[in-house]
C-alpha atoms as a PDB file:
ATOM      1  CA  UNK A   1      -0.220 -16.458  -3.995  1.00  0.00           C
ATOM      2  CA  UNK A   2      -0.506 -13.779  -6.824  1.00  0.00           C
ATOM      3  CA  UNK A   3       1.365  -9.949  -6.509  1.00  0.00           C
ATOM      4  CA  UNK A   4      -1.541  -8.906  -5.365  1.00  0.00           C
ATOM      5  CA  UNK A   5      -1.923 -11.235  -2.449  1.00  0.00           C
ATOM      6  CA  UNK A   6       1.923 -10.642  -1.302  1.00  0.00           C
ATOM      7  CA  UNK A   7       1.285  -6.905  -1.362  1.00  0.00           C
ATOM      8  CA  UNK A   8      -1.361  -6.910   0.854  1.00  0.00           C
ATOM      9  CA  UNK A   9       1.177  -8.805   3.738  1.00  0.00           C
ATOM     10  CA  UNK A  10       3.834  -5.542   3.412  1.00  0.00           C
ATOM     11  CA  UNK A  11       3.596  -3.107   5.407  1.00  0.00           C
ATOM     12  CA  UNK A  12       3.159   0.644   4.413  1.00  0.00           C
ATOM     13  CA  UNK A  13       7.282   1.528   4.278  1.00  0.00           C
ATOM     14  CA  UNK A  14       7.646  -2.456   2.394  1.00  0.00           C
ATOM     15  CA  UNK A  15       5.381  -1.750   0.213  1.00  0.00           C
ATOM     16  CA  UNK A  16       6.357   1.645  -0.873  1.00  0.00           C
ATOM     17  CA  UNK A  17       9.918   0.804  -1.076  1.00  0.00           C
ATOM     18  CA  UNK A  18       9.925  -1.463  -3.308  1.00  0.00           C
ATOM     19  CA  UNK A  19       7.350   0.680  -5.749  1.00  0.00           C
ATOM     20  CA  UNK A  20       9.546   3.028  -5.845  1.00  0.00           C
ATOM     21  CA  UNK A  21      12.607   0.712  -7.155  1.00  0.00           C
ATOM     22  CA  UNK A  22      10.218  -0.484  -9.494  1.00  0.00           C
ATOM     23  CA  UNK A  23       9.414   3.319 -10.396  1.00  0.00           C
ATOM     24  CA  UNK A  24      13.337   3.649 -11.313  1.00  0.00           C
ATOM     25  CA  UNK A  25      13.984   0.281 -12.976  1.00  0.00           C
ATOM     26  CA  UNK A  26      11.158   1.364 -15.134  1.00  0.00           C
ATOM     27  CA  UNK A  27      12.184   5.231 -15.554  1.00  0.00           C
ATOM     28  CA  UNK A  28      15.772   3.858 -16.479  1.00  0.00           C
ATOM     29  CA  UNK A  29      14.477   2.240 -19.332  1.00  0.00           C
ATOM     30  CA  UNK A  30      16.699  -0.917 -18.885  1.00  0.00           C
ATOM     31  CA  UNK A  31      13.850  -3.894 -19.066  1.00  0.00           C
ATOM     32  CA  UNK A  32      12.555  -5.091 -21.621  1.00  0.00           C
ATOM     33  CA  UNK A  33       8.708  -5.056 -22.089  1.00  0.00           C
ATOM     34  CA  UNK A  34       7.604  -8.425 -21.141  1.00  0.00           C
ATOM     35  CA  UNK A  35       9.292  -7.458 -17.601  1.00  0.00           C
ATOM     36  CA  UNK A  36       7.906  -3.529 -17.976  1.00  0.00           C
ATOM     37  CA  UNK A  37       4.888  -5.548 -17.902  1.00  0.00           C
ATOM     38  CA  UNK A  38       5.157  -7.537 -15.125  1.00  0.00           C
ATOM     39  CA  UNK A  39       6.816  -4.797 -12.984  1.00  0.00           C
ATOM     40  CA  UNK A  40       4.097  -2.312 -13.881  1.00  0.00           C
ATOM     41  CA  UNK A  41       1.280  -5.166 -12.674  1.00  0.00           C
ATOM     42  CA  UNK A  42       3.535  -5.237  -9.419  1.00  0.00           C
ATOM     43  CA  UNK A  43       3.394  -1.875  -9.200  1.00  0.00           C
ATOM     44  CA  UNK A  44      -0.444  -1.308  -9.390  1.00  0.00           C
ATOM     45  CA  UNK A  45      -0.198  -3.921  -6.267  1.00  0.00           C
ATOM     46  CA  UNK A  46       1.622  -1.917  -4.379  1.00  0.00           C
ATOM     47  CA  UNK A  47       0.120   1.246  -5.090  1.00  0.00           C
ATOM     48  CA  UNK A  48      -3.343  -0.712  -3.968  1.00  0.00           C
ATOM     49  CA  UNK A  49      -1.060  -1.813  -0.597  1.00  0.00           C
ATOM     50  CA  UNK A  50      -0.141   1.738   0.055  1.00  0.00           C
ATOM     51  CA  UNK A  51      -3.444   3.568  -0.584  1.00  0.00           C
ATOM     52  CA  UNK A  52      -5.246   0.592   1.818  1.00  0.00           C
ATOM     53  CA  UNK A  53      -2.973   1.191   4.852  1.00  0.00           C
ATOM     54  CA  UNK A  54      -3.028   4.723   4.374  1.00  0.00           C
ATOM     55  CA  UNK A  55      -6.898   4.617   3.942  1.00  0.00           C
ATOM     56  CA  UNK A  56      -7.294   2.322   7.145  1.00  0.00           C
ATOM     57  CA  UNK A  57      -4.363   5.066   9.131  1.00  0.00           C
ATOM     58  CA  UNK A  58      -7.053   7.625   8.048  1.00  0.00           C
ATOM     59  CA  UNK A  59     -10.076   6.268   9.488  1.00  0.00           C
ATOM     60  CA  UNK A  60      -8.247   4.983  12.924  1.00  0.00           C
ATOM     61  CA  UNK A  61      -7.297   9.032  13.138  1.00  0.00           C
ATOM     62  CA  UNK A  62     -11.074   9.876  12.282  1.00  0.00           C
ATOM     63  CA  UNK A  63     -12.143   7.872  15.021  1.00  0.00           C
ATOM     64  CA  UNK A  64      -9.371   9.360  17.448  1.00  0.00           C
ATOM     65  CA  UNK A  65     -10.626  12.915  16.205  1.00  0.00           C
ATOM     66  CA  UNK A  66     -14.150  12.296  17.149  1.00  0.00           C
ATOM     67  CA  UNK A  67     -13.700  11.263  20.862  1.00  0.00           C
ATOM     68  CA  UNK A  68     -12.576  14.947  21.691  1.00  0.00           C
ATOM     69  CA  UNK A  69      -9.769  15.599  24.209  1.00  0.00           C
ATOM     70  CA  UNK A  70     -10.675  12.413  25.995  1.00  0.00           C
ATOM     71  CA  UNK A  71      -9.110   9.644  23.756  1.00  0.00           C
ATOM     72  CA  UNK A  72     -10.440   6.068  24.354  1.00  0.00           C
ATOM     73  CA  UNK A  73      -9.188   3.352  22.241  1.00  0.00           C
ATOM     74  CA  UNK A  74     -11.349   2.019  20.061  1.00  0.00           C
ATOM     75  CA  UNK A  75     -11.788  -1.486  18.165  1.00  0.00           C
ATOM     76  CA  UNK A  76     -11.014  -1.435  14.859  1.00  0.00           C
ATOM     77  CA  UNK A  77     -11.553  -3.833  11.872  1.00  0.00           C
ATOM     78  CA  UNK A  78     -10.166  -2.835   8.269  1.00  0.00           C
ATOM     79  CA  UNK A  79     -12.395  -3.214   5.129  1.00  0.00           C
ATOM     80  CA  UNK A  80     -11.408  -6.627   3.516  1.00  0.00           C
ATOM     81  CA  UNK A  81     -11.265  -5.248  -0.381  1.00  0.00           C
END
């Protein structure tokens, strides 16, 4: 399973935790570049994580918003990207 592939199975507050350690391992400037590297490739899978769950909590509220006053639950499948 590659970074990107253990991303995906964190959930929203996983996912962004652990980008932002990253963020400050990175900002402290104590790793060397072959690690920068790998942490910033980890990073971009995280960020990818994070945007997807919010994008799918986005549409499940778009779909709440357009039944009105009278909210029905609704089926609903995330994009596989």
């Amino acid at each position: 399973m590659d970074g990107q592939d253990e991303a995906k199975g964190l959930n929203f507050e996983q996912a962004f935790g652990e980008l932002e350690s990253l963020v400050e391992r990175l900002e402290r400037g104590d790793v060397g570049l072959e690690e920068s590297i790998t942490a910033f490739e980890r990073g971009l899978a995280l960020h990818r994580a994070c945007q997807q769950a919010l994008d799918d909590a986005e549409r499940k509220v778009e779909i709440l918003g357009q039944k009105g006053a009278v909210l029905q639950p609704q089926p609903f499948v995330a994009d596989e990207r």
